[in-house]
Protein backbone atom coordinates (compact mmCIF):
# COMPACT_ATOMS: atom_id res chain seq x y z
CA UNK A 1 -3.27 25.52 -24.85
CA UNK A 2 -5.69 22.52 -26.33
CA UNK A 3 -6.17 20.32 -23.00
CA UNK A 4 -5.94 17.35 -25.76
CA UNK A 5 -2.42 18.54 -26.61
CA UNK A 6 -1.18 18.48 -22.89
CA UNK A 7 -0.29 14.99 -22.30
CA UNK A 8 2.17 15.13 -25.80
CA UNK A 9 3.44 18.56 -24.26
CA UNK A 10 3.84 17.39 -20.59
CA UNK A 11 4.60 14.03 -20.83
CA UNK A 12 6.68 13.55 -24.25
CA UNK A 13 8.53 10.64 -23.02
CA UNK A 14 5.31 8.51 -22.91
CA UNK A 15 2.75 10.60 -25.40
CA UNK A 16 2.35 7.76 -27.77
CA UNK A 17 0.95 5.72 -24.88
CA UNK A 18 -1.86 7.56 -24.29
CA UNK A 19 -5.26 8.94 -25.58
CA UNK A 20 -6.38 12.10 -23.70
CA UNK A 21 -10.15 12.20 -22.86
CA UNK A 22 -12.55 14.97 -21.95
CA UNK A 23 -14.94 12.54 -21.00
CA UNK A 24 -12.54 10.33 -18.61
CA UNK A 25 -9.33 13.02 -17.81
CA UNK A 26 -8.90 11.60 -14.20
CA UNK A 27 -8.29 7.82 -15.94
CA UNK A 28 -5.64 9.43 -18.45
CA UNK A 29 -4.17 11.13 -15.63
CA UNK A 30 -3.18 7.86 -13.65
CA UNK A 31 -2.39 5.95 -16.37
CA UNK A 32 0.75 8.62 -16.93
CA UNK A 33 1.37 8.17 -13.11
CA UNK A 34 1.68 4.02 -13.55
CA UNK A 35 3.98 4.64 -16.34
CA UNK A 36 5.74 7.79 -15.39
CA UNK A 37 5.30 8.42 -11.54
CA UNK A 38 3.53 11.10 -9.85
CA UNK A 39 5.72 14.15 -11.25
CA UNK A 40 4.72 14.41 -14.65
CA UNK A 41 1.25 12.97 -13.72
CA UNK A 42 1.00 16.01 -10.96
CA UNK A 43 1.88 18.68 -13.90
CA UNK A 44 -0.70 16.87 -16.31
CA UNK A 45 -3.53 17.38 -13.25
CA UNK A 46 -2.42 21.05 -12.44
CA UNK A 47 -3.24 21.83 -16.19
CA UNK A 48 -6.03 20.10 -17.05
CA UNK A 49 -7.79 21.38 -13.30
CA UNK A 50 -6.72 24.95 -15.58
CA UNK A 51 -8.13 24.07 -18.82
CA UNK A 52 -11.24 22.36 -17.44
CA UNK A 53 -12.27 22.99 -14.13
CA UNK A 54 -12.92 19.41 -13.27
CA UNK A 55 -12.87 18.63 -9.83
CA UNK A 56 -11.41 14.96 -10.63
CA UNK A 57 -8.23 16.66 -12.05
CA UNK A 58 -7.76 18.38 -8.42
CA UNK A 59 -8.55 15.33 -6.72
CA UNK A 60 -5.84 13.56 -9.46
CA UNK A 61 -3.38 15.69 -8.34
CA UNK A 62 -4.26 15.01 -4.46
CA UNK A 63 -3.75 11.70 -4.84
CA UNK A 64 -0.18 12.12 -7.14
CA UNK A 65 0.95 14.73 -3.72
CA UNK A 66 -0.16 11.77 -1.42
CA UNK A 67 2.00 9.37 -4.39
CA UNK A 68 5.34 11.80 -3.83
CA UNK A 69 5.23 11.95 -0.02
CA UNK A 70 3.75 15.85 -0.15
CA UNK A 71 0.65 13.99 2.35
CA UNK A 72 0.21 17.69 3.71
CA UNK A 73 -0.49 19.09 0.81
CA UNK A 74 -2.75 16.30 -0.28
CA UNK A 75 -4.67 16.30 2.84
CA UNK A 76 -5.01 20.52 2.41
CA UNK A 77 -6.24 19.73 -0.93
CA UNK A 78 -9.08 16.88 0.10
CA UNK A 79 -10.14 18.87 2.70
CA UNK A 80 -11.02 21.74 -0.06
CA UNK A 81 -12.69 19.59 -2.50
CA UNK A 82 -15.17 17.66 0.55
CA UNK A 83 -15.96 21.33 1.58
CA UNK A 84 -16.96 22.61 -2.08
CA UNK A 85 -19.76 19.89 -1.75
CA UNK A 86 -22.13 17.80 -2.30
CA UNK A 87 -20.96 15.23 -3.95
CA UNK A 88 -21.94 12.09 -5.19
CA UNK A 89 -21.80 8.92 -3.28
CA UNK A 90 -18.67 7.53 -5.56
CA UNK A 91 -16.81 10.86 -5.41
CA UNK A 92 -17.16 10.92 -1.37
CA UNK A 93 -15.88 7.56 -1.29
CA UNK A 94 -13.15 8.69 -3.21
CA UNK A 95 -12.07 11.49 -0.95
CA UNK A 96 -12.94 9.61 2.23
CA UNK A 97 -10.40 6.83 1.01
CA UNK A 98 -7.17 8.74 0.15
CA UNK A 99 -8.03 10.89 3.58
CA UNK A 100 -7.55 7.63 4.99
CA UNK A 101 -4.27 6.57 2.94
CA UNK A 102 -2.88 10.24 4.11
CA UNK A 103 -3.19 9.45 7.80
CA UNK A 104 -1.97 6.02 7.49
CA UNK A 105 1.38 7.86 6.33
CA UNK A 106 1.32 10.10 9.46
CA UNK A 107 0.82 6.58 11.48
CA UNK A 108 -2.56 8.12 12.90
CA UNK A 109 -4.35 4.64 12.39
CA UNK A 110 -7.63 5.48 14.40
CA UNK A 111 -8.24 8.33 12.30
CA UNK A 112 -7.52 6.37 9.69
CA UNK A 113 -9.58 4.01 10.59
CA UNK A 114 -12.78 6.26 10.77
CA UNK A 115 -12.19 7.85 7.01
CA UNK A 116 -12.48 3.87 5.63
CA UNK A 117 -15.37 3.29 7.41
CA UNK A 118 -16.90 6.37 6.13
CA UNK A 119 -15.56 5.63 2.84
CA UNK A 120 -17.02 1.98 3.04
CA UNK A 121 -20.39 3.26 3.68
CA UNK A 122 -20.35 5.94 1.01
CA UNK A 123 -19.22 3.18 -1.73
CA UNK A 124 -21.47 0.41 -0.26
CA UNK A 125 -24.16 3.32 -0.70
CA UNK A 126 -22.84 3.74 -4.85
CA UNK A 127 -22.74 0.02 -5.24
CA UNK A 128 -18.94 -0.07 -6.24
CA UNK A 129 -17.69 -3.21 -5.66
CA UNK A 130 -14.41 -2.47 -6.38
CA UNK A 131 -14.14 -0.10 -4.27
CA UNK A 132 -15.58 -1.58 -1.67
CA UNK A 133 -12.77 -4.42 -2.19
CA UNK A 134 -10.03 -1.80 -2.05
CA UNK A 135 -11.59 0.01 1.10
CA UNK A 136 -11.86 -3.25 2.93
CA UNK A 137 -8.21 -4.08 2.40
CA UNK A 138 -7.25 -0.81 3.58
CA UNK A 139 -9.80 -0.41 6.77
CA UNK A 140 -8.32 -3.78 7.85
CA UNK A 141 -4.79 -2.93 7.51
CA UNK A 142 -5.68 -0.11 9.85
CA UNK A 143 -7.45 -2.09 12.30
CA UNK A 144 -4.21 -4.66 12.45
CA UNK A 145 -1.80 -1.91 12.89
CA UNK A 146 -4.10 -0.93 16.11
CA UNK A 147 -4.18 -4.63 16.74
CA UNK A 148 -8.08 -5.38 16.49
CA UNK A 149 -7.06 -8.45 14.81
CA UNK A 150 -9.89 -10.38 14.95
CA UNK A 151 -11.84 -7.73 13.42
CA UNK A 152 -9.47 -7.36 10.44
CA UNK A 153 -9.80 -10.84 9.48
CA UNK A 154 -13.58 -10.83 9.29
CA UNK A 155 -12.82 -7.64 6.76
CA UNK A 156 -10.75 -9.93 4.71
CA UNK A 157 -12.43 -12.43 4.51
CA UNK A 158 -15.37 -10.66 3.53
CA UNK A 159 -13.00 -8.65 0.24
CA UNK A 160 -12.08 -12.03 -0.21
CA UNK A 161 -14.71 -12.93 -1.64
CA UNK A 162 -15.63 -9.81 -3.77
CA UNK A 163 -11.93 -10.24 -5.17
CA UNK A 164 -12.47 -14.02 -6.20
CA UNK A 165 -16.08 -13.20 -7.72
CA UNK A 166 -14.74 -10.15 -9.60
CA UNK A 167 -11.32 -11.26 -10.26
CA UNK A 168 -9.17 -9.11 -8.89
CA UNK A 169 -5.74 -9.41 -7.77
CA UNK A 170 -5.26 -10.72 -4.44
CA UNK A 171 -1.84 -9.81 -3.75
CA UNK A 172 -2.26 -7.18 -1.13
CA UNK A 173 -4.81 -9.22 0.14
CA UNK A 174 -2.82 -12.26 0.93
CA UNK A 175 -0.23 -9.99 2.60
CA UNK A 176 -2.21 -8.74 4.99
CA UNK A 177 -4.15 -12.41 6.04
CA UNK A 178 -0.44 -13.50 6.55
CA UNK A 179 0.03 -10.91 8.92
CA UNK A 180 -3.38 -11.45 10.78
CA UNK A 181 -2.38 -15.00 10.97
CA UNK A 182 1.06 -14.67 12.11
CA UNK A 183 0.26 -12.01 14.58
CA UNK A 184 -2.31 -14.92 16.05
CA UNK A 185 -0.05 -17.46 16.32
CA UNK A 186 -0.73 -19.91 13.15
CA UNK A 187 2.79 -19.64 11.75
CA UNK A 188 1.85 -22.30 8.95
CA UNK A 189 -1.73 -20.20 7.54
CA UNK A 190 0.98 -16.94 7.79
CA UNK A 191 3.80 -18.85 5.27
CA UNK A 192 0.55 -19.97 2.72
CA UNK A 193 -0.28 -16.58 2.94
CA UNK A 194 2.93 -15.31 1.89
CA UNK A 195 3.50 -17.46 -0.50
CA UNK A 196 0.56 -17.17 -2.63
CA UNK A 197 0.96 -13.63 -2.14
CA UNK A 198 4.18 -13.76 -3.26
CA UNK A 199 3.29 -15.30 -6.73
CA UNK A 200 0.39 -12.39 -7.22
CA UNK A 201 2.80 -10.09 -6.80
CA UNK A 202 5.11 -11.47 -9.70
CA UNK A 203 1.97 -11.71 -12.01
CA UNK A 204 1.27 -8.09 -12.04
CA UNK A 205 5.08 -7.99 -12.39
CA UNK A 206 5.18 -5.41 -9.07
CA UNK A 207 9.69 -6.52 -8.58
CA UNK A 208 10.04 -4.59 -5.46
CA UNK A 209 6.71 -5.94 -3.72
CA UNK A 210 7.95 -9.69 -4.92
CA UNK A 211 11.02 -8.32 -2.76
CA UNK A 212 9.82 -7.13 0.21
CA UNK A 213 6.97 -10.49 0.48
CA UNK A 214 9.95 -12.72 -0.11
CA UNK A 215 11.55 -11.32 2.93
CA UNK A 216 8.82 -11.89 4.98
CA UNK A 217 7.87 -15.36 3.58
CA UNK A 218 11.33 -16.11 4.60
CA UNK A 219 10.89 -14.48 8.09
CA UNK A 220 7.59 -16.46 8.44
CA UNK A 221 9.64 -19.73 7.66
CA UNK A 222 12.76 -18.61 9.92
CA UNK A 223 9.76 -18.84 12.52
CA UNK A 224 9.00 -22.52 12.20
CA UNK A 225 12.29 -23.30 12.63
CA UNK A 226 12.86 -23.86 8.92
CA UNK A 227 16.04 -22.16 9.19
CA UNK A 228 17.99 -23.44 5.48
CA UNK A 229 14.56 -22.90 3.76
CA UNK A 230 14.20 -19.42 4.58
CA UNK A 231 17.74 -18.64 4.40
CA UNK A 232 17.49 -19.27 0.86
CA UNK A 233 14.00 -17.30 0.41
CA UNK A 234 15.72 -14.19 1.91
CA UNK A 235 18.38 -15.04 -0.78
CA UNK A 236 16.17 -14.70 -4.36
CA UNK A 237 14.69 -11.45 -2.16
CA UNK A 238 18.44 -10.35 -1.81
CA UNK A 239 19.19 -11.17 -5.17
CA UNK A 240 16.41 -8.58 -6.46
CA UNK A 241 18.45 -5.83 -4.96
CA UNK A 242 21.00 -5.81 -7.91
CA UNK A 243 18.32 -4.51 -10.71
CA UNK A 244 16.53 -2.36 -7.23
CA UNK A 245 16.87 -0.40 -4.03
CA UNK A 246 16.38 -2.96 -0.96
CA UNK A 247 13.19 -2.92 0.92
CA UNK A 248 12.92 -1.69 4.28
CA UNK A 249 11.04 -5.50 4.88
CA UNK A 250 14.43 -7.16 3.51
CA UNK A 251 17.05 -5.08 5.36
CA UNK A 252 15.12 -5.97 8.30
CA UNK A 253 14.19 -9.67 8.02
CA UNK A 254 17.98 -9.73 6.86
CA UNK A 255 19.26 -8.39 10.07
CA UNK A 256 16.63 -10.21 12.23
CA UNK A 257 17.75 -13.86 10.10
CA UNK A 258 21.73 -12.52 10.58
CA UNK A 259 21.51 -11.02 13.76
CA UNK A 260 24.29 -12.77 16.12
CA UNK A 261 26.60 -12.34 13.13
CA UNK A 262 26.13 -8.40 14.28
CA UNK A 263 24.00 -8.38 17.06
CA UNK A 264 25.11 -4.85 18.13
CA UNK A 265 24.49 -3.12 14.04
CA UNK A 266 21.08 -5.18 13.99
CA UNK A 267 19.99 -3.99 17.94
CA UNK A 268 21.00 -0.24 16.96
CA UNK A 269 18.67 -0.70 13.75
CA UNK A 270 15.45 -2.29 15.54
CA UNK A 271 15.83 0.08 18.07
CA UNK A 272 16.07 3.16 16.14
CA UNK A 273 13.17 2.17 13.94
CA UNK A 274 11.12 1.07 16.87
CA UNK A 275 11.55 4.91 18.37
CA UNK A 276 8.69 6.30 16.20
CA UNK A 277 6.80 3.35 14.96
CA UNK A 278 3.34 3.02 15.73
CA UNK A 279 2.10 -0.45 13.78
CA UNK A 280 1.17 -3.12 15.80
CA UNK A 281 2.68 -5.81 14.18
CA UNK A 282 5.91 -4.18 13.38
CA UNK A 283 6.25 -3.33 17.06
CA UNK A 284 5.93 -6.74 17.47
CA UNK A 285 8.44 -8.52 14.76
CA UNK A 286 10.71 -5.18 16.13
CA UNK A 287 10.42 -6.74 20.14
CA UNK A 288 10.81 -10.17 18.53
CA UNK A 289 13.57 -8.88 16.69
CA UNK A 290 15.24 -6.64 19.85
CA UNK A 291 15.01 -9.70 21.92
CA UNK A 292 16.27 -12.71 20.05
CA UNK A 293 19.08 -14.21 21.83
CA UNK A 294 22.81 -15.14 20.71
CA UNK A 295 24.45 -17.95 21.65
């Protein structure tokens, strides 16, 4: 089989969208994935790691396991490619950073925590300063689900300003400083947050993020005691569920908002999902949340 034929062959649905390259196959690769999810991305990876032998195909279809939820498989898979080394600088970045994103599905954040730092230093090392963006983001999101707070912060504040001066989308970004500042106690700097996070997420047209950073925005407001005004935030994120599945973040700012309306359905819910969770500051809005009182 010609590797140029295999996107038309294994991904019909979307062929006209795409221009196979031997020169970039990894790029062509996630661009099906954006447009088609992981599966038919994964099949496009498996044969062009056949047809080519190029190690960014296997790492391609690492990252479209760790996309599906197969984060065993992916990990198995990283683990091969780092020992069939050396690589360069980039490429170790690369594998350091979706190590990192594996464990942060298995909720080992320290671990997690030590892949992005190695991944920070192998991408400072390349110069990549998008990368370097994207690895900050993600090494502070692990440090706030182990609570180092402070720490995380600095990190942002630091890929905020690589993400202003190279225009990139600060969506995730804004997410996370909301949390940091929630989490130490400036309710008003958390809401901002939100917010402008909120409208970042509707410009790169991301529906079910919009969702899930309404609910919170709302929660965030609930918090100040502007109970109407977030009552109707949690609304537009409600409405959203019609054309999409609801968030886990809306069913639970919904039943922390509602609870003494059903204070024994929400209780059962925070408590069950506070059994295995390991994230700071979702143990936290879950105590909040376990502990709110009825009148």
């Amino acid at each position: 089989m010609k590797f140029a034929l295999m996107v038309v062959i294994l991904c019909s649905a979307h062929a006209k969208e795409f221009k196979t390259s031997h020169e970039n196959p990894y790029q062509t690769g996630i661009e099906i994935a954006m447009k088609g999810g992981p599966e038919p991305a994964k099949r496009y990876f498996a044969a062009c790691h056949r047809e080519t032998g190029d190690k960014m195909c296997y790492y391609g279809l690492a990252y479209c396991l760790y996309l599906s939820g197969e984060s065993e498989k992916a990990l198995k898979m990283v683990e091969t490619i780092v020992a069939s080394g050396p690589h360069s600088e980039k490429f170790m970045g690369d594998l350091e950073m979706l190590n990192g994103l594996i464990l942060l599905q298995y909720r080992d954040f320290e671990l997690a925590e030590h892949h992005f730092d190695a991944a920070l230093q192998h991408y400072e090392n390349a110069g990549h300063a998008i990368n370097i963006f994207k690895t900050l983001t993600a090494l502070a999101n692990a440090k706030m689900a182990l609570g180092k707070l402070a720490e995380a912060e600095q990190l942002l504040e630091e890929a905020n300003y690589i993400a202003i001066r190279d225009d990139v989308n600060l969506s995730y970004l804004h997410s996370l400083r909301a949390i940091t500042h929630y989490t130490m106690g400036n309710l008003a700097a958390a809401e901002r947050f939100a917010a402008l996070s909120v409208e970042e997420y509707r410009a790169l047209g991301n529906t079910r993020a919009v969702m899930g950073m309404l609910s919170w925005l709302a929660f965030y407001r609930y918090e100040q005691g502007n109970l109407e005004f977030a009552k109707d935030t949690l609304d537009q994120a409600v409405a959203m569920t019609k054309n999409s599945p609801e968030t886990l973040s809306t069913e639970l700012i919904r039943a922390y908002i509602y609870k003494c309306e059903n204070p024994n359905g929400s209780n059962e819910l925070f408590q069950r999902k506070a059994q295995a969770e390991k994230d700071y500051f979702i143990q936290r809005f879950l105590k909040t949340a376990i502990n709110k009182k009825c009148k």
